[in-house]
N, C-alpha and C. Protein backbone atom coordinates (compact mmCIF):
# COMPACT_ATOMS: atom_id res chain seq x y z
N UNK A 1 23.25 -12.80 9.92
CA UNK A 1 24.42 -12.57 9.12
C UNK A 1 25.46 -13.67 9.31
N UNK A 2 25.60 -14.15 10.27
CA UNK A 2 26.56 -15.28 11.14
C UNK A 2 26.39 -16.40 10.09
N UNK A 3 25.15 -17.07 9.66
CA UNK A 3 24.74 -17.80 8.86
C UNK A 3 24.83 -17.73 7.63
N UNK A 4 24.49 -16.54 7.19
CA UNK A 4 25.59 -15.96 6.09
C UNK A 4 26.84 -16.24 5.28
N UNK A 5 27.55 -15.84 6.40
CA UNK A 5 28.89 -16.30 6.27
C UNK A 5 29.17 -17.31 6.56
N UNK A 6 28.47 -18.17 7.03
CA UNK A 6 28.92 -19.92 7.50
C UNK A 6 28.76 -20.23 6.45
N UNK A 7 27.80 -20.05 5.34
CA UNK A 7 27.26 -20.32 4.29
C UNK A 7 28.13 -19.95 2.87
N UNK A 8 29.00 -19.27 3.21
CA UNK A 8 30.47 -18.77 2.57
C UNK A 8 31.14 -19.64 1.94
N UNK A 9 31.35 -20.31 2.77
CA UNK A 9 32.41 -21.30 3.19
C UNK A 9 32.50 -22.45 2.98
N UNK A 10 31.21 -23.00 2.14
CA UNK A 10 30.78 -24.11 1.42
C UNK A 10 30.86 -23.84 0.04
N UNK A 11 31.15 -25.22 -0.60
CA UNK A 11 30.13 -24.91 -1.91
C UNK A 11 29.21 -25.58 -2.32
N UNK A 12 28.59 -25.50 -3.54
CA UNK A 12 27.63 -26.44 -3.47
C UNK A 12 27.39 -27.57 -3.46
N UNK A 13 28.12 -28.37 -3.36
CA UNK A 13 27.84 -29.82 -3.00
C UNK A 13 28.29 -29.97 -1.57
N UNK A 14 28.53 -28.81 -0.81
CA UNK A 14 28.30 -29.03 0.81
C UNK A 14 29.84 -28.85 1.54
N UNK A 15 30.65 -29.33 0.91
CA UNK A 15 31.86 -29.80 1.05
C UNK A 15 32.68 -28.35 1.22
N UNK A 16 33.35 -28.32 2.32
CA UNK A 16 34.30 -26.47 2.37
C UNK A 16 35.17 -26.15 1.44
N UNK A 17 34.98 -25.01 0.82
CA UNK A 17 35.40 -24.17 -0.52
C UNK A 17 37.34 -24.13 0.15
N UNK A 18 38.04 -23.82 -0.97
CA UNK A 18 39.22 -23.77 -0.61
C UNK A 18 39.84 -21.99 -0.18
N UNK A 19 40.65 -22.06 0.57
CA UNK A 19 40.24 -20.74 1.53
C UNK A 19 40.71 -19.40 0.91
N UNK A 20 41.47 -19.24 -0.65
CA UNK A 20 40.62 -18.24 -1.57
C UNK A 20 39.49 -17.79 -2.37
N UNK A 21 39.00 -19.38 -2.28
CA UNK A 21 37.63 -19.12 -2.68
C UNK A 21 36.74 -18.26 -1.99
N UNK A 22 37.01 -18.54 -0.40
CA UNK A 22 36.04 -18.16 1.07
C UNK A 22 36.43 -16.59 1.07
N UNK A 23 37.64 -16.50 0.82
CA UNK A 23 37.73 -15.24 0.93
C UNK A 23 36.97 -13.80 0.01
N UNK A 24 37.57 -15.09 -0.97
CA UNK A 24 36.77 -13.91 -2.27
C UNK A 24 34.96 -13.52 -2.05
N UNK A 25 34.49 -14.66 -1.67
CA UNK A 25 33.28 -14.62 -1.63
C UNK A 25 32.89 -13.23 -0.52
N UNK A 26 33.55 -14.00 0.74
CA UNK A 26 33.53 -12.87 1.44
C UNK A 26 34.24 -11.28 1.30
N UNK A 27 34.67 -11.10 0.78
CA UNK A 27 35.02 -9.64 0.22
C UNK A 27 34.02 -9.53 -0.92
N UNK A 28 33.43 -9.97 -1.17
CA UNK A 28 31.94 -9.54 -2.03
C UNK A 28 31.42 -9.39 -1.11
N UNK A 29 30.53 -10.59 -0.38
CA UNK A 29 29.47 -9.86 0.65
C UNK A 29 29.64 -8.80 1.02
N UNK A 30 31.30 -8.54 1.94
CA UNK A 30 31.03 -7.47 3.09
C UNK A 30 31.40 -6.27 2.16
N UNK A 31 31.53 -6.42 0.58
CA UNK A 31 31.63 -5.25 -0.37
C UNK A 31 30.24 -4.46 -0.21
N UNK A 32 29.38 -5.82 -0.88
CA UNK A 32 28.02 -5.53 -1.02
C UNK A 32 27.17 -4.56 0.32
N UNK A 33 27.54 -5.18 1.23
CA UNK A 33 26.93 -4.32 2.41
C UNK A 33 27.12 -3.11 2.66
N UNK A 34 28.50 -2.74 2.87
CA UNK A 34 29.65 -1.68 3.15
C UNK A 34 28.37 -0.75 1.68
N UNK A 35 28.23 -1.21 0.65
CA UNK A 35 27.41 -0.55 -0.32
C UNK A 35 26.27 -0.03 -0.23
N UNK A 36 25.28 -1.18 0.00
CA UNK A 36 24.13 -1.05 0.72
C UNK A 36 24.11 0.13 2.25
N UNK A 37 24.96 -0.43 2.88
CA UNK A 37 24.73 1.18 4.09
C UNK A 37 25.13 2.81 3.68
N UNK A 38 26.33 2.49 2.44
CA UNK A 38 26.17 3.83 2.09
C UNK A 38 25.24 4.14 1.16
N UNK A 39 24.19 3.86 0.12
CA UNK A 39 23.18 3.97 0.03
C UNK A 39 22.06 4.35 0.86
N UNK A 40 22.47 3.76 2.24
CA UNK A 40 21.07 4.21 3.16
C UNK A 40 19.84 3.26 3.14
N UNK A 41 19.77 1.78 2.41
CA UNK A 41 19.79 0.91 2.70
C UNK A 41 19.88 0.14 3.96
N UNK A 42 20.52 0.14 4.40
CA UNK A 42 21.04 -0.46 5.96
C UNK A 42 20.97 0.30 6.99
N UNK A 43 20.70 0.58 8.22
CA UNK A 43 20.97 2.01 9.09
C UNK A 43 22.98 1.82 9.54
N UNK A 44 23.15 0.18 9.64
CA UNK A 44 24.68 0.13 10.28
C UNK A 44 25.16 -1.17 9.36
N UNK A 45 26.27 -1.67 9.40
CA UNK A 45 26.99 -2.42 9.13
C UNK A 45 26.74 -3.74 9.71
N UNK A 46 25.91 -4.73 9.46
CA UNK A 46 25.46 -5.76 10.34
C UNK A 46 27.37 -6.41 10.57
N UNK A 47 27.63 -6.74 9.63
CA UNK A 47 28.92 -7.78 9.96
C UNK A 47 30.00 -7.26 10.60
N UNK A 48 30.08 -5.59 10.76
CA UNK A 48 30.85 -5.40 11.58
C UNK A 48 31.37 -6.13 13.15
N UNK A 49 30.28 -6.23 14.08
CA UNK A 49 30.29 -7.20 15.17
C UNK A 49 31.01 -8.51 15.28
N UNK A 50 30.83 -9.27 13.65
CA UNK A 50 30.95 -10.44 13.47
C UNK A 50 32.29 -10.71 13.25
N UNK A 51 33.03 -11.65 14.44
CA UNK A 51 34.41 -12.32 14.17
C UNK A 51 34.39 -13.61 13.22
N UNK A 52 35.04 -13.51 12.00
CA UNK A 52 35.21 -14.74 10.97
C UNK A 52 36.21 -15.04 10.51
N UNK A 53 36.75 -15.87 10.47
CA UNK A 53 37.67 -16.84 9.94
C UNK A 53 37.41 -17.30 8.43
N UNK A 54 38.91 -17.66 8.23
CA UNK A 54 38.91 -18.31 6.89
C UNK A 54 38.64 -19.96 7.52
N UNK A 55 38.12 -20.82 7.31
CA UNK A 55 38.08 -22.14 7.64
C UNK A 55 39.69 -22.69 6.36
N UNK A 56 40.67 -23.69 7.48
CA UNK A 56 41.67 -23.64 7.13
C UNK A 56 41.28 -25.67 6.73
N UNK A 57 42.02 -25.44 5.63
CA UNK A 57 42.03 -26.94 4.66
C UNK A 57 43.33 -27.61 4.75
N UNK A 58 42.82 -29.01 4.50
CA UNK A 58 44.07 -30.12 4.93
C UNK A 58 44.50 -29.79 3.59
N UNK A 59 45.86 -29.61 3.55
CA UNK A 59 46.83 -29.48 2.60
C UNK A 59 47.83 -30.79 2.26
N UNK A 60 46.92 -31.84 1.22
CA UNK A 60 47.26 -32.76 0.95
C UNK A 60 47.68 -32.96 -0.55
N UNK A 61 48.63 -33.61 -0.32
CA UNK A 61 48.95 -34.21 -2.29
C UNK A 61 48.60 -35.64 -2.28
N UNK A 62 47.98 -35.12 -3.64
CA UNK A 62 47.20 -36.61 -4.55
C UNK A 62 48.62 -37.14 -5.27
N UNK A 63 49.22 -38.15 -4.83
CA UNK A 63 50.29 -38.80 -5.80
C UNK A 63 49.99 -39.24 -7.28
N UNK A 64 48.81 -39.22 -7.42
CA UNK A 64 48.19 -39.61 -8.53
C UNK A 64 48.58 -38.31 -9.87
N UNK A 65 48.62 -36.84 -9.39
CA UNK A 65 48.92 -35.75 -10.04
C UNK A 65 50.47 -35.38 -9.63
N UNK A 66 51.31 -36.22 -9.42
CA UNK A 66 52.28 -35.55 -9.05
C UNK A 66 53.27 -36.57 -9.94
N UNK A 67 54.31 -35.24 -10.46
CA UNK A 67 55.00 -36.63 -11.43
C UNK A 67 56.11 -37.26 -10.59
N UNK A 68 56.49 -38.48 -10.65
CA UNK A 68 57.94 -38.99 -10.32
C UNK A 68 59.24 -38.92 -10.79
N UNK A 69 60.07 -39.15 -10.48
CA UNK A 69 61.69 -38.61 -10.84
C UNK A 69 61.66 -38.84 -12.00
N UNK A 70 62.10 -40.34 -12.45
CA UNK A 70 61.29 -40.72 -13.84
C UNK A 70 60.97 -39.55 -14.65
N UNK A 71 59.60 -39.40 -14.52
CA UNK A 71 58.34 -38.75 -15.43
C UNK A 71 59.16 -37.15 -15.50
N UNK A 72 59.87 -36.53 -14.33
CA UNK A 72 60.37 -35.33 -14.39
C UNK A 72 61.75 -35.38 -15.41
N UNK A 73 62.64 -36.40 -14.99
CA UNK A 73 63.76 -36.37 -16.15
C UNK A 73 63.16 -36.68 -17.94
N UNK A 74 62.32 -37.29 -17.97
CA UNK A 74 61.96 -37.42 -19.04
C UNK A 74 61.51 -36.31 -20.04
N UNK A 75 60.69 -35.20 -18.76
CA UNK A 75 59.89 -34.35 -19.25
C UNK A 75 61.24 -33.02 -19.69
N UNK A 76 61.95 -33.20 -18.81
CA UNK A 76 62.99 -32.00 -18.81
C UNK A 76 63.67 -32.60 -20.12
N UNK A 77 63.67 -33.54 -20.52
CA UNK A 77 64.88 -34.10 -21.62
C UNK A 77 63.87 -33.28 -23.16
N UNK A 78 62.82 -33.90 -22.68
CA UNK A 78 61.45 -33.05 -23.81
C UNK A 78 61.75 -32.14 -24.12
N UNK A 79 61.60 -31.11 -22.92
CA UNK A 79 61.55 -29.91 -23.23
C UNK A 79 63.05 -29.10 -23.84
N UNK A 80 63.76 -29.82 -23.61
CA UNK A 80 65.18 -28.89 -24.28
C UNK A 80 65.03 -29.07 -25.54
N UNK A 81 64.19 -30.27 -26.67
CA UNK A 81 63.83 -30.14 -27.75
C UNK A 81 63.36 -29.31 -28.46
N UNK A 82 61.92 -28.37 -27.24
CA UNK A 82 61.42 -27.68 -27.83
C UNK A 82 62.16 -26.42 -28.58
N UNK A 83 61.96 -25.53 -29.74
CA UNK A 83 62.75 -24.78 -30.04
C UNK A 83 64.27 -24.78 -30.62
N UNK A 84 64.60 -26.45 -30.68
CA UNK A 84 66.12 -26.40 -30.89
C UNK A 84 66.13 -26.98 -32.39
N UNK A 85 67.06 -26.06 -33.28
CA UNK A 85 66.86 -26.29 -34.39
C UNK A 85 67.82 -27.29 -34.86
N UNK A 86 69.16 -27.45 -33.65
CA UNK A 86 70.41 -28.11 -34.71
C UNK A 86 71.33 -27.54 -35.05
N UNK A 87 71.15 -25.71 -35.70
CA UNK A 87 71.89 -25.02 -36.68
C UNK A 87 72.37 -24.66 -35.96
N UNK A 88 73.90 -23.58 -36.94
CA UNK A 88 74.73 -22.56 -35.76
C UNK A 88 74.02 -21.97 -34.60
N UNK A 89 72.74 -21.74 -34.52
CA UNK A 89 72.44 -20.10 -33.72
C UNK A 89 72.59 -21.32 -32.30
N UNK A 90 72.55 -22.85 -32.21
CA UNK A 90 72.79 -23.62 -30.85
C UNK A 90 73.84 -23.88 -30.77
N UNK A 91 75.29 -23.80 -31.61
CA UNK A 91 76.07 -24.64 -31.57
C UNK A 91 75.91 -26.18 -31.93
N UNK A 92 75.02 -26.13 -33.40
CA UNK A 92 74.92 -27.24 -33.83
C UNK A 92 74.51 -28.57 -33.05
N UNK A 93 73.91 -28.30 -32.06
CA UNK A 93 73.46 -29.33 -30.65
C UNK A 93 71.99 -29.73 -31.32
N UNK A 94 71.60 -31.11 -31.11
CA UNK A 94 70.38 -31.59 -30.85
C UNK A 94 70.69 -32.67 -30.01
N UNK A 95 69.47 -33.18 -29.41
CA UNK A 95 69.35 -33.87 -28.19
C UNK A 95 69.19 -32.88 -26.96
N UNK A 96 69.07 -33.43 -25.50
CA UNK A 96 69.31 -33.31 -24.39
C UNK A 96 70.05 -31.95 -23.97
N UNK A 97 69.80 -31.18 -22.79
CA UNK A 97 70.87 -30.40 -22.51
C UNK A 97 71.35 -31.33 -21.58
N UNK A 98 72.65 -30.79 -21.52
CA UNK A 98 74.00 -31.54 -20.78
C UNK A 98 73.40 -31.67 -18.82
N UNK A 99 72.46 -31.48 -18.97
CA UNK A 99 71.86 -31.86 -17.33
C UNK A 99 70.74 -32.83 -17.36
N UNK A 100 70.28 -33.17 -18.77
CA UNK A 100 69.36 -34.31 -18.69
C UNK A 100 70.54 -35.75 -18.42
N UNK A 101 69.71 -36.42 -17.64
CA UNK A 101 70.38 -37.93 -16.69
C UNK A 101 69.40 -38.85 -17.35
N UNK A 102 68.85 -38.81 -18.31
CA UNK A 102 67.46 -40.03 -18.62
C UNK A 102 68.76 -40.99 -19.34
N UNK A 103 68.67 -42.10 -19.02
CA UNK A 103 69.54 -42.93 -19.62
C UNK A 103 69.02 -43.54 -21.53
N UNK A 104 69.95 -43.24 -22.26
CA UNK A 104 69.97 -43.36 -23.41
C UNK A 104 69.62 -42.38 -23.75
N UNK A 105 69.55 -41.04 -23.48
CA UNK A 105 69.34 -39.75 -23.70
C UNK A 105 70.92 -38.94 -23.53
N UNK A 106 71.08 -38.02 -24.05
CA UNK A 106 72.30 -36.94 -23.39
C UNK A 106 72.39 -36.29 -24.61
N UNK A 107 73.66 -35.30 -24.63
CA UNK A 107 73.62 -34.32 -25.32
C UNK A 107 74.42 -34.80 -26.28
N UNK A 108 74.00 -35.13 -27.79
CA UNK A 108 74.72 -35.54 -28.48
C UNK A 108 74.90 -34.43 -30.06
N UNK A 109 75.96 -34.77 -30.79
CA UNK A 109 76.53 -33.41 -31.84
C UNK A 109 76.11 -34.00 -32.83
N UNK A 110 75.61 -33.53 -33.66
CA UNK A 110 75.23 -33.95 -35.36
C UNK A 110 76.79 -34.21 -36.03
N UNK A 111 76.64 -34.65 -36.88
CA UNK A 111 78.10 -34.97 -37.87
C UNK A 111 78.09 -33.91 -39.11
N UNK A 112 79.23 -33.19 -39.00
CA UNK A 112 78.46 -32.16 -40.03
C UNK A 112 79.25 -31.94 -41.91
């Protein structure tokens, strides 16, 4: 059973699963069993005995997926676009909300 569960804890290309993956897996197995003995299947609970761990993962960031200040003011300046029509129901606003800092960006008033 020990082997089993060592076997958890991988995936298939060998490399250790990330430690909700391990878990989930393992709350299937020891579902499956816990099943199997009440069936009558099993006479006892093999994994009971067995002390296991989650195998714990280096918790690293890829800079490559992570945006920069830059890329974040830009994105925030974006998004106040979404949904904004211009008309009364904003106070006649397009552009920027008044907390976007992207230079040549800000909150500017239509001429009406």
């Amino acid at each position: 059973m020990r082997a089993v569960m060592q076997a958890l804890r991988l995936k298939q290309d060998g490399t250790v699963a990330a430690p909700e993956t391990q878990r989930h897996k393992s709350m299937t197995f020891v579902n499956a069993v816990r099943y199997a003995v009440e069936q009558g299947m099993l006479d006892s609970d093999p994994i009971a005995n067995i002390n296991w761990r989650i195998a714990k993962t280096v918790k690293q960031v890829d800079p490559r997926v992570v945006a920069n200040p830059a890329q974040v003011r830009s994105l925030l300046c974006a998004v106040s676009y979404v949904g904004s029509s211009g008309g009364p129901a904003d106070g006649g606003r397009s552009g920027c909300s008044p907390a976007c800092t992207t230079p040549g960006c800000g909150q500017r008033r239509r001429s009406r």
